[in-house]
C-alpha atoms as a PDB file:
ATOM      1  CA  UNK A   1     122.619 132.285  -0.024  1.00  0.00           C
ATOM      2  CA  UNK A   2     123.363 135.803  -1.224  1.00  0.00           C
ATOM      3  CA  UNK A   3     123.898 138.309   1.159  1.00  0.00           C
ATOM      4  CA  UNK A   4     122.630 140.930  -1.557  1.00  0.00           C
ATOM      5  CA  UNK A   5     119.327 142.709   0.084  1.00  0.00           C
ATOM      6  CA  UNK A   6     115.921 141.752  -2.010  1.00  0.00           C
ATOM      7  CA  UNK A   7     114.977 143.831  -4.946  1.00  0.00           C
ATOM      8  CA  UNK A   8     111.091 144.863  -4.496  1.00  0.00           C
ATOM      9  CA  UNK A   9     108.961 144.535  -7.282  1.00  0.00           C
ATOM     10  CA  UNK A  10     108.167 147.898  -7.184  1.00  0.00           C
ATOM     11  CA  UNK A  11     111.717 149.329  -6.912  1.00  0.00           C
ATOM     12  CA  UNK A  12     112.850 152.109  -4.539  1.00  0.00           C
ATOM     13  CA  UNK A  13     109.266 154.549  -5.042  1.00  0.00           C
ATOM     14  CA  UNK A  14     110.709 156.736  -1.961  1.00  0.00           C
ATOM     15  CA  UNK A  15     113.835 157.758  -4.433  1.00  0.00           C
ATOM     16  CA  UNK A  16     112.047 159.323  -7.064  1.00  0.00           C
ATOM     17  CA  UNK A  17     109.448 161.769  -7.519  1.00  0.00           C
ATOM     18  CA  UNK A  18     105.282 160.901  -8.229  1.00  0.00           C
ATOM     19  CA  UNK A  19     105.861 162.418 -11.791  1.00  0.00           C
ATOM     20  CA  UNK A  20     108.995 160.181 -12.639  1.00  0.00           C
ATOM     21  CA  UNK A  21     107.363 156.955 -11.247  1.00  0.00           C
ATOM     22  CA  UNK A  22     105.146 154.716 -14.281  1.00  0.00           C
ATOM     23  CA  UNK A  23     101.698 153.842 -13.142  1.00  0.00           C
ATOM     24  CA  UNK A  24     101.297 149.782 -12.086  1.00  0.00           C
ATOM     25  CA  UNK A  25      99.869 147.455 -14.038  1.00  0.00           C
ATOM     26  CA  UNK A  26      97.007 146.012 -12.550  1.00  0.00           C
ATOM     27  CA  UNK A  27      98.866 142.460 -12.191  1.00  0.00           C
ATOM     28  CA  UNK A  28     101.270 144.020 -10.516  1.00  0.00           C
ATOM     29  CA  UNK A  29      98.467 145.559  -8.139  1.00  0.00           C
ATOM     30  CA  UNK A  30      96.530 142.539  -7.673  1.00  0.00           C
ATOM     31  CA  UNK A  31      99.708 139.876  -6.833  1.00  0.00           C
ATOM     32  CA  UNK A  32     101.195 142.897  -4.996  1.00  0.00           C
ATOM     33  CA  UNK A  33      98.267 142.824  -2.723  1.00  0.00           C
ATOM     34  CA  UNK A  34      98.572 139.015  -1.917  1.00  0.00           C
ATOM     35  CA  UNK A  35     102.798 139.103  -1.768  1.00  0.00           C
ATOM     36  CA  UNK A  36     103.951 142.845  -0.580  1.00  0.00           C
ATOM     37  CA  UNK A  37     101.579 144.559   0.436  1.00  0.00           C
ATOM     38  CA  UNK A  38     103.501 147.021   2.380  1.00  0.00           C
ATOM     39  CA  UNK A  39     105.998 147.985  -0.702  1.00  0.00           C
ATOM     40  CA  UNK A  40     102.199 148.172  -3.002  1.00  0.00           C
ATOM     41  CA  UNK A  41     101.295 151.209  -0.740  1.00  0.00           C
ATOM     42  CA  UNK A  42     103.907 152.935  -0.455  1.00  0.00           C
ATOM     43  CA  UNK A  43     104.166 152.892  -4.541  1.00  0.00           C
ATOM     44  CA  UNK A  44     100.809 153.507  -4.536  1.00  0.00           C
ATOM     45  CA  UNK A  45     101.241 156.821  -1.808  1.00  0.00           C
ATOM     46  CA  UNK A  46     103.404 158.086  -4.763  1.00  0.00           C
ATOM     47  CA  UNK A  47     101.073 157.119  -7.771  1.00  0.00           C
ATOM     48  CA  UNK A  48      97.450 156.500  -6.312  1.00  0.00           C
ATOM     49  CA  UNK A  49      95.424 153.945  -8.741  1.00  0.00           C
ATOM     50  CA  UNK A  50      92.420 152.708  -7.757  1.00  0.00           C
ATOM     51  CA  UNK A  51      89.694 152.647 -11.007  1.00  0.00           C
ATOM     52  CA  UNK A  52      91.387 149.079 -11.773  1.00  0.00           C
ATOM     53  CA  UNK A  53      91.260 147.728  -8.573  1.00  0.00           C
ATOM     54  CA  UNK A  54      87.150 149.179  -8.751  1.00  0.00           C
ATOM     55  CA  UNK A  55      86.360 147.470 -12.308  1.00  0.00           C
ATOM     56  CA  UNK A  56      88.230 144.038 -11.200  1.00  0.00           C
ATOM     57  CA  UNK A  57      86.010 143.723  -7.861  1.00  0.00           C
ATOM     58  CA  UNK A  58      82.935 144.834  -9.726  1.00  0.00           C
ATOM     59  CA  UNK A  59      83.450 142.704 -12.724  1.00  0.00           C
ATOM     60  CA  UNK A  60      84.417 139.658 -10.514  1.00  0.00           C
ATOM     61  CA  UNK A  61      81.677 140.114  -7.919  1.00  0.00           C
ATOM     62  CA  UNK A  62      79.200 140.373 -10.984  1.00  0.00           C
ATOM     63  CA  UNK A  63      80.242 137.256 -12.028  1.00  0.00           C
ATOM     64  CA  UNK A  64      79.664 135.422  -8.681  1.00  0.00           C
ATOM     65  CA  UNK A  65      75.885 137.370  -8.743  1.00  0.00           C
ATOM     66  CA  UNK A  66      74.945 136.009 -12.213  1.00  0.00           C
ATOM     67  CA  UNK A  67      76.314 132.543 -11.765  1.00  0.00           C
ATOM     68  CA  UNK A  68      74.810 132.253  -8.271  1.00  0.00           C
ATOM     69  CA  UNK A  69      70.937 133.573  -9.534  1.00  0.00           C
ATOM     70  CA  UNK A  70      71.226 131.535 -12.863  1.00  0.00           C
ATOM     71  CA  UNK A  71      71.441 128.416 -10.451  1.00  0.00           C
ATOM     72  CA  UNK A  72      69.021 129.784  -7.982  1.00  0.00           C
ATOM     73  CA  UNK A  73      65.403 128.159  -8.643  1.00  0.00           C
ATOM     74  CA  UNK A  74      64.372 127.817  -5.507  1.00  0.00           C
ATOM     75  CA  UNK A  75      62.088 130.434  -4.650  1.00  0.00           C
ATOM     76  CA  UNK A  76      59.313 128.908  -2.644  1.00  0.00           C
ATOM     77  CA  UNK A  77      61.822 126.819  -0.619  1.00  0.00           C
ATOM     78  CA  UNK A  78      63.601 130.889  -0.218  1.00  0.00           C
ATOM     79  CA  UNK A  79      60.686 132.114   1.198  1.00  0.00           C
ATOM     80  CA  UNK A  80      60.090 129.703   3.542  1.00  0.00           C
ATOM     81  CA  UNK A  81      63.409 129.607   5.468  1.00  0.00           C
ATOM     82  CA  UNK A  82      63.265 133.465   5.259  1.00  0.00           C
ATOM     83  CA  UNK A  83      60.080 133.027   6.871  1.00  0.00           C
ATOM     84  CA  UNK A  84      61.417 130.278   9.531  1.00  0.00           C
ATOM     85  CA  UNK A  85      63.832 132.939  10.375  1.00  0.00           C
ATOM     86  CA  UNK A  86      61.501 135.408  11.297  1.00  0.00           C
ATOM     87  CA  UNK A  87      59.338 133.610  13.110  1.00  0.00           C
ATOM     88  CA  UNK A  88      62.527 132.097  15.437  1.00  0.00           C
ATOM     89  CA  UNK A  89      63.107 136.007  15.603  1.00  0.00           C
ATOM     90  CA  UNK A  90      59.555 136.399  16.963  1.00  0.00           C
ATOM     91  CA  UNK A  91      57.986 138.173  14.092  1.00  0.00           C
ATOM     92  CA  UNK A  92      54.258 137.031  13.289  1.00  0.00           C
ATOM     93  CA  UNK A  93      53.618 136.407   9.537  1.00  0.00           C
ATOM     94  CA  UNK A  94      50.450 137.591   8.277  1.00  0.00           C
ATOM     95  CA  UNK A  95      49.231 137.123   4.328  1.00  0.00           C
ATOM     96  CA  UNK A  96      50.886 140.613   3.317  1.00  0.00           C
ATOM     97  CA  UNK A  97      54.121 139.560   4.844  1.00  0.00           C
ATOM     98  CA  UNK A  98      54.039 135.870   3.185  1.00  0.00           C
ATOM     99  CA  UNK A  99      53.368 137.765  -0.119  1.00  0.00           C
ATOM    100  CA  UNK A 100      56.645 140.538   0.522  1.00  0.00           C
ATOM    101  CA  UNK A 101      58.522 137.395   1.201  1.00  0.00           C
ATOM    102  CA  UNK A 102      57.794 135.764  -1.957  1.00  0.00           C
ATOM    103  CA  UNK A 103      58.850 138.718  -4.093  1.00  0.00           C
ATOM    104  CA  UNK A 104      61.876 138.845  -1.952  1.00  0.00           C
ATOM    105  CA  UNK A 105      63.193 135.741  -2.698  1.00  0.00           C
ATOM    106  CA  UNK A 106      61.819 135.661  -6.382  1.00  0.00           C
ATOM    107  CA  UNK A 107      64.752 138.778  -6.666  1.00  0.00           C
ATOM    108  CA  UNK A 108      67.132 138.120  -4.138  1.00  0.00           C
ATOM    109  CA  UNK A 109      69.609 137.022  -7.453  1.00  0.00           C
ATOM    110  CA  UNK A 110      68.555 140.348  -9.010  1.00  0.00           C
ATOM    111  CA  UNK A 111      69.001 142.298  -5.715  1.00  0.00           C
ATOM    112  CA  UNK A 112      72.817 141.116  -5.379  1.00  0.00           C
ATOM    113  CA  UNK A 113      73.316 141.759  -9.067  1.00  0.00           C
ATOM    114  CA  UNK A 114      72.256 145.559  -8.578  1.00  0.00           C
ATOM    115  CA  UNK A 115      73.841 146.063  -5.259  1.00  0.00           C
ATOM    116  CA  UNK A 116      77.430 144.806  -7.267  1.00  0.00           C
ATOM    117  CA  UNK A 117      76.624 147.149  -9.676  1.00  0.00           C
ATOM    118  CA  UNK A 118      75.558 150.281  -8.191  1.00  0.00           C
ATOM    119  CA  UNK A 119      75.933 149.913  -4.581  1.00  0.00           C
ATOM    120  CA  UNK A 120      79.630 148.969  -4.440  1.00  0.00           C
ATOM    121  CA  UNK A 121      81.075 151.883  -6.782  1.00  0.00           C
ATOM    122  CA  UNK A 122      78.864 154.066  -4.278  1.00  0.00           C
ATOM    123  CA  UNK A 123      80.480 152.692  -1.284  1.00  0.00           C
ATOM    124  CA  UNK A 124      83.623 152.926  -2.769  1.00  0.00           C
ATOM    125  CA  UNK A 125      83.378 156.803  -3.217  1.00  0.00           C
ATOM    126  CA  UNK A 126      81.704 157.577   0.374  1.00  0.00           C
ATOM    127  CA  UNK A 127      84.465 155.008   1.304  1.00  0.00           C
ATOM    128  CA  UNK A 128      87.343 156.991  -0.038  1.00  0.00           C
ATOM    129  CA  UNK A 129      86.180 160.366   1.038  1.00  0.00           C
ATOM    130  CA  UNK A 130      86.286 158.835   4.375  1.00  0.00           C
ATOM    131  CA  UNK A 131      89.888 157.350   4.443  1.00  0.00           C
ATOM    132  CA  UNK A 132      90.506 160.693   2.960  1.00  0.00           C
ATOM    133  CA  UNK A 133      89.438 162.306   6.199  1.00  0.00           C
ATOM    134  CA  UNK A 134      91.445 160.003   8.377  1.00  0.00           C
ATOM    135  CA  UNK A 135      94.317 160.446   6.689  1.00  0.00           C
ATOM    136  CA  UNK A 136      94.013 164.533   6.544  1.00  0.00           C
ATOM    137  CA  UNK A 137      93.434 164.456  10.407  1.00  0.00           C
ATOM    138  CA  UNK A 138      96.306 161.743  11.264  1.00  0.00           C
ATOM    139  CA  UNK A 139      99.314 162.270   8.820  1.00  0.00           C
ATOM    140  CA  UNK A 140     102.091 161.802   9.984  1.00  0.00           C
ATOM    141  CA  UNK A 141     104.550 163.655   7.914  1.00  0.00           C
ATOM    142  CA  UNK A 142     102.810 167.148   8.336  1.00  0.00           C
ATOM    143  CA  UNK A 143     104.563 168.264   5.538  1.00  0.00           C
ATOM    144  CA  UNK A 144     102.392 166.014   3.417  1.00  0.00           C
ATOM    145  CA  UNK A 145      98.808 166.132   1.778  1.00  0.00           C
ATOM    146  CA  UNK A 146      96.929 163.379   1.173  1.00  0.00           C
ATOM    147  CA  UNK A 147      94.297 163.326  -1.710  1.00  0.00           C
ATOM    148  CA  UNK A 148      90.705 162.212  -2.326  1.00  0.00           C
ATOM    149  CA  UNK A 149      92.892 159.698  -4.828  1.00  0.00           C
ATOM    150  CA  UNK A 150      94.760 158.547  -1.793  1.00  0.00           C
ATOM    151  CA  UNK A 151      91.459 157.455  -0.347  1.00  0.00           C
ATOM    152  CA  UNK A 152      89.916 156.298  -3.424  1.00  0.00           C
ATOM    153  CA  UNK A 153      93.453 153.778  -3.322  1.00  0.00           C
ATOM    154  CA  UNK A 154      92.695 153.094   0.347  1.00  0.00           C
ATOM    155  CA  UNK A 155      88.796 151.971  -0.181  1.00  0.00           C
ATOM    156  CA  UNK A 156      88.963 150.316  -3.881  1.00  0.00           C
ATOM    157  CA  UNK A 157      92.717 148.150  -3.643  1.00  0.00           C
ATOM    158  CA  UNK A 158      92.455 146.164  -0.334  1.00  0.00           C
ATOM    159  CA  UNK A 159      89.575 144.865  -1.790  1.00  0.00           C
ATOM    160  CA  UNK A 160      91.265 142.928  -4.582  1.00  0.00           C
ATOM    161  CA  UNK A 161      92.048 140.649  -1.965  1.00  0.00           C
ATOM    162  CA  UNK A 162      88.072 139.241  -2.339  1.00  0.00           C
ATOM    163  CA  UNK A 163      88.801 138.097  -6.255  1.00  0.00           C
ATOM    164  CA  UNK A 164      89.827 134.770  -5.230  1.00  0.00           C
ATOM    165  CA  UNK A 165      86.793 134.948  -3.053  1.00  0.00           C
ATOM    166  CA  UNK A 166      84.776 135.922  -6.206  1.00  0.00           C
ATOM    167  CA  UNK A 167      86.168 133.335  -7.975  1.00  0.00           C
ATOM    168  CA  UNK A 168      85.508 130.220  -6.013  1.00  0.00           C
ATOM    169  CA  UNK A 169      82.573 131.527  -5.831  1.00  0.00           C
ATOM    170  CA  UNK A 170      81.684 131.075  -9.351  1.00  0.00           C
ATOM    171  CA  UNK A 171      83.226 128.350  -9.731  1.00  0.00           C
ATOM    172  CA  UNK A 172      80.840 126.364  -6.949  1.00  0.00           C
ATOM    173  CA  UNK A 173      77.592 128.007  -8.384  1.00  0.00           C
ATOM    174  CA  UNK A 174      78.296 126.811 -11.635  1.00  0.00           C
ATOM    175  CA  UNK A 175      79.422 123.181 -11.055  1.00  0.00           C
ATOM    176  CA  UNK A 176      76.944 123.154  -8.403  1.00  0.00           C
ATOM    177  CA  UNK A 177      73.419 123.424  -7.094  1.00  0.00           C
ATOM    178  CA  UNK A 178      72.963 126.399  -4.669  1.00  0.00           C
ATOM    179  CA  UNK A 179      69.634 125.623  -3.235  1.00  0.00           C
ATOM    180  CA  UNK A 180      68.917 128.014  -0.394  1.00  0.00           C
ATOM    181  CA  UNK A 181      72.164 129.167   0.374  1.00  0.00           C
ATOM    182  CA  UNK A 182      73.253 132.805  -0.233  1.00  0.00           C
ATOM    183  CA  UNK A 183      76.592 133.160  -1.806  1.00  0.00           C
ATOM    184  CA  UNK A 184      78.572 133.642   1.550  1.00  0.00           C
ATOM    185  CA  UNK A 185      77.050 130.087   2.592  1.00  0.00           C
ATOM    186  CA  UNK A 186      78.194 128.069  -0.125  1.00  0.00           C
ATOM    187  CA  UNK A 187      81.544 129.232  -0.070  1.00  0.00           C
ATOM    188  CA  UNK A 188      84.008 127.248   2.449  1.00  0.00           C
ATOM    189  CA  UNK A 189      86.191 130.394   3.647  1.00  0.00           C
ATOM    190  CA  UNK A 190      83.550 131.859   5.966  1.00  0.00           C
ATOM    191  CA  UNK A 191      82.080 130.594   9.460  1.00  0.00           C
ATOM    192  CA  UNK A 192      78.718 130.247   7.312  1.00  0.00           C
ATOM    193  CA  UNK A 193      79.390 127.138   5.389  1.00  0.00           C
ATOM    194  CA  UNK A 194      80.543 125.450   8.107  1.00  0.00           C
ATOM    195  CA  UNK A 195      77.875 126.240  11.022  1.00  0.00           C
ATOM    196  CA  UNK A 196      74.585 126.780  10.478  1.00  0.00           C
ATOM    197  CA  UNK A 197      72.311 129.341  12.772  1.00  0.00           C
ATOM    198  CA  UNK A 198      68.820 129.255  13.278  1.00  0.00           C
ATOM    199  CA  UNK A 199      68.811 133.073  14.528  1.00  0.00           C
ATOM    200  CA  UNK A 200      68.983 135.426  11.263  1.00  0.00           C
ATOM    201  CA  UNK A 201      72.069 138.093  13.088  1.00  0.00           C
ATOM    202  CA  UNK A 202      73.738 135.097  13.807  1.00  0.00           C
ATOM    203  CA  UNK A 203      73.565 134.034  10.677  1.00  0.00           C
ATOM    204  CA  UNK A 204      74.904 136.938   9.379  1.00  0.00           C
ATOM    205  CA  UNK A 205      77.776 137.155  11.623  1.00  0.00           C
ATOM    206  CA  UNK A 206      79.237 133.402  11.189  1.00  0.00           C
ATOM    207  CA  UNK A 207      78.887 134.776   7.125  1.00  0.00           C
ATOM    208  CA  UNK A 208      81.103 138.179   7.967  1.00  0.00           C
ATOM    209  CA  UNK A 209      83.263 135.504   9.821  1.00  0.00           C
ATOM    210  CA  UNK A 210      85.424 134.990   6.438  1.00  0.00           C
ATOM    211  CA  UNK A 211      89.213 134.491   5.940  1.00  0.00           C
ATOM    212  CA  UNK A 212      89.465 137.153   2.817  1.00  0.00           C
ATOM    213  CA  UNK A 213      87.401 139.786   4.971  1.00  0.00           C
ATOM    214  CA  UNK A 214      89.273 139.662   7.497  1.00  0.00           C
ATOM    215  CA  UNK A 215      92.404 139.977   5.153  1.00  0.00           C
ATOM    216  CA  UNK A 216      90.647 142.841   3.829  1.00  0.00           C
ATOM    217  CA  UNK A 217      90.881 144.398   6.949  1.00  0.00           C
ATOM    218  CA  UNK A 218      94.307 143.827   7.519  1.00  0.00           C
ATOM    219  CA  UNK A 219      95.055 145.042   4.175  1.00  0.00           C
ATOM    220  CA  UNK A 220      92.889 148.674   5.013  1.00  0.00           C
ATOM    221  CA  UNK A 221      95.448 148.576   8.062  1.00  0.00           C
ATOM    222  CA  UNK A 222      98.312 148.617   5.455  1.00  0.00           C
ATOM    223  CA  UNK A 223      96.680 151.090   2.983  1.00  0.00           C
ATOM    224  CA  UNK A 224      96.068 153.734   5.397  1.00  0.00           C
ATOM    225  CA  UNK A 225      99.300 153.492   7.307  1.00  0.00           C
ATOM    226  CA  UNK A 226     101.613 153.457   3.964  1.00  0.00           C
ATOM    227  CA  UNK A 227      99.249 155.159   1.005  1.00  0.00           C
ATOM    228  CA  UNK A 228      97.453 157.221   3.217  1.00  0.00           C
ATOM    229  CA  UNK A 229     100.508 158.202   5.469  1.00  0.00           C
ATOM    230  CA  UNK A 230      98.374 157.716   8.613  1.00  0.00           C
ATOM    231  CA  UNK A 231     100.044 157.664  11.668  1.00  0.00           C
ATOM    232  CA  UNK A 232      98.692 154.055  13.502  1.00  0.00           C
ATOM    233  CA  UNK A 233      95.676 155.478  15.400  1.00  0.00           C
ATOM    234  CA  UNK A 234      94.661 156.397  12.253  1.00  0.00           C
ATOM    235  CA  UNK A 235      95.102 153.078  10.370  1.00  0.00           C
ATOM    236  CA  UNK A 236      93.534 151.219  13.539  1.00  0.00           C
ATOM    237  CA  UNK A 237      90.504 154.160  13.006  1.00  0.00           C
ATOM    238  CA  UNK A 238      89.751 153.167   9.558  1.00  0.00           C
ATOM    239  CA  UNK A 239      89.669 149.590  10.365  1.00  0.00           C
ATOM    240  CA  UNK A 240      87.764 150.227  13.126  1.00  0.00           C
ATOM    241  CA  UNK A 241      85.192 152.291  11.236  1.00  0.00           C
ATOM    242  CA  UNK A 242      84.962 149.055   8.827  1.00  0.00           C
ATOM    243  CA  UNK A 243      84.410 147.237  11.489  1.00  0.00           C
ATOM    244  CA  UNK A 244      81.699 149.349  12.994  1.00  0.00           C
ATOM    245  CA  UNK A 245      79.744 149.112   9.736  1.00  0.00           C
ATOM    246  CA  UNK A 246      80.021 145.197   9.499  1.00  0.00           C
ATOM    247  CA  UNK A 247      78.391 144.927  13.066  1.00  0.00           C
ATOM    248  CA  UNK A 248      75.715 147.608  12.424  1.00  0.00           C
ATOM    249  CA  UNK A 249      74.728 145.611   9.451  1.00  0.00           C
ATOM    250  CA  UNK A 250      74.560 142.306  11.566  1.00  0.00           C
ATOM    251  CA  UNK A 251      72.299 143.897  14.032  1.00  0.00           C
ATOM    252  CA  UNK A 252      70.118 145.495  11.877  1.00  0.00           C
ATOM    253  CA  UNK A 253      69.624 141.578  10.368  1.00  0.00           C
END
């Protein structure tokens, strides 16, 4: 075995300056993310790139959305277990109610498809301006200045690490039927396919329960402590701030 120390992909970043270093190509982003991470952000604290990383997730999470509401054609059987699940939650169903819950499900495929589209980019941005913050307050060489690109980086590249998510995704909706299930359900990596909760937060939970998010979280951890600079309270912050969101969104199920 050679006793010769292993060349990075990305080279020695640290040894020249941002304007001397060639942007990535977005292969070498996306298998960066899955095999160094670590040497991806620190190349990427020198060059931030992050609208690749935002088109890939979009493009690939659109894909999942379309396949996964061309195979939904279930609607009445939707509305039903939406309505079993508020009813275990206690909630009386009057005519109004059954009606709301009938449109609901007639566009749940049309609901993901727009959220993909709009609402993703959107939490991208707020994202970034956030991580952005962090790192301003937590830097640990105080000599440097992260950028609102920095944080763009931090919020739109850890989640390439959901495109093999994405994929399998779309892969199962197409060979298969998707009856009732919601996209997180049908797709083996997540708590969700494998138990099934009456109670709608639970539910949601056991779905948020999934092998690439919680990759994704790891790989914010990275982002922030090597693009971002952040010293590690600051990396465990943003993480933590993820995290915070995830749960709010469970209990608000």
């Amino acid at each position: 075995m050679s006793d010769e120390p292993r060349q990075s992909l990305y080279g020695d970043a640290d040894a020249k300056s941002a304007e001397d270093i060639k942007p990535l190509g977005m292969m070498d982003i996306l298998s960066g993310v899955f095999s160094e991470p670590v040497e991806l952000f620190q190349r990427l604290s020198k060059k931030p790139q992050w609208v690749g990383a935002l088109v890939i997730v979009v493009v690939m999470a659109l894909l999942l959305a379309v396949a996964w509401a061309y195979k939904f054609d279930n609607v009445e059987e939707m509305a039903e277990v939406l309505q079993n699940q508020l009813e275990r939650a206690g909630v009386s169903i009057n005519a109004e109610m059954q009606r709301n819950l009938e449109v609901s499900a007639r566009y749940t495929g049309i609901g993901r498809i727009i959220n993909y589209l709009f609402i993703v980019p959107i939490q991208i941005f707020i994202g970034g301006l956030v991580w952005w913050g962090v790192g301003l307050m937590s830097r640990e060489d105080t000599n440097w200045w992260p950028t609102y690109m920095h944080g763009l980086t931090v919020a739109a590249v850890p989640k390439l690490v959901l495109v093999p998510y994405y994929f399998i995704g779309t892969l199962i909706a197409i060979l298969k039927g998707v009856g009732v299930h919601t996209c997180e359900q049908m797709i083996p990596s997540s708590l969700g396919f494998w138990i099934e909760a009456e109670n709608p937060k639970l539910s949601l939970l056991y779905d948020k329960i999934d092998i690439f998010l919680l990759a994704g979280y790891a790989l914010l951890f990275f982002a922030a402590r090597h693009t971002l600079r952040a010293k590690p309270w600051g990396a465990v912050l943003c993480v933590a701030l993820s995290l915070a969101v995830s749960v709010a969104h469970v209990l608000m199920a």
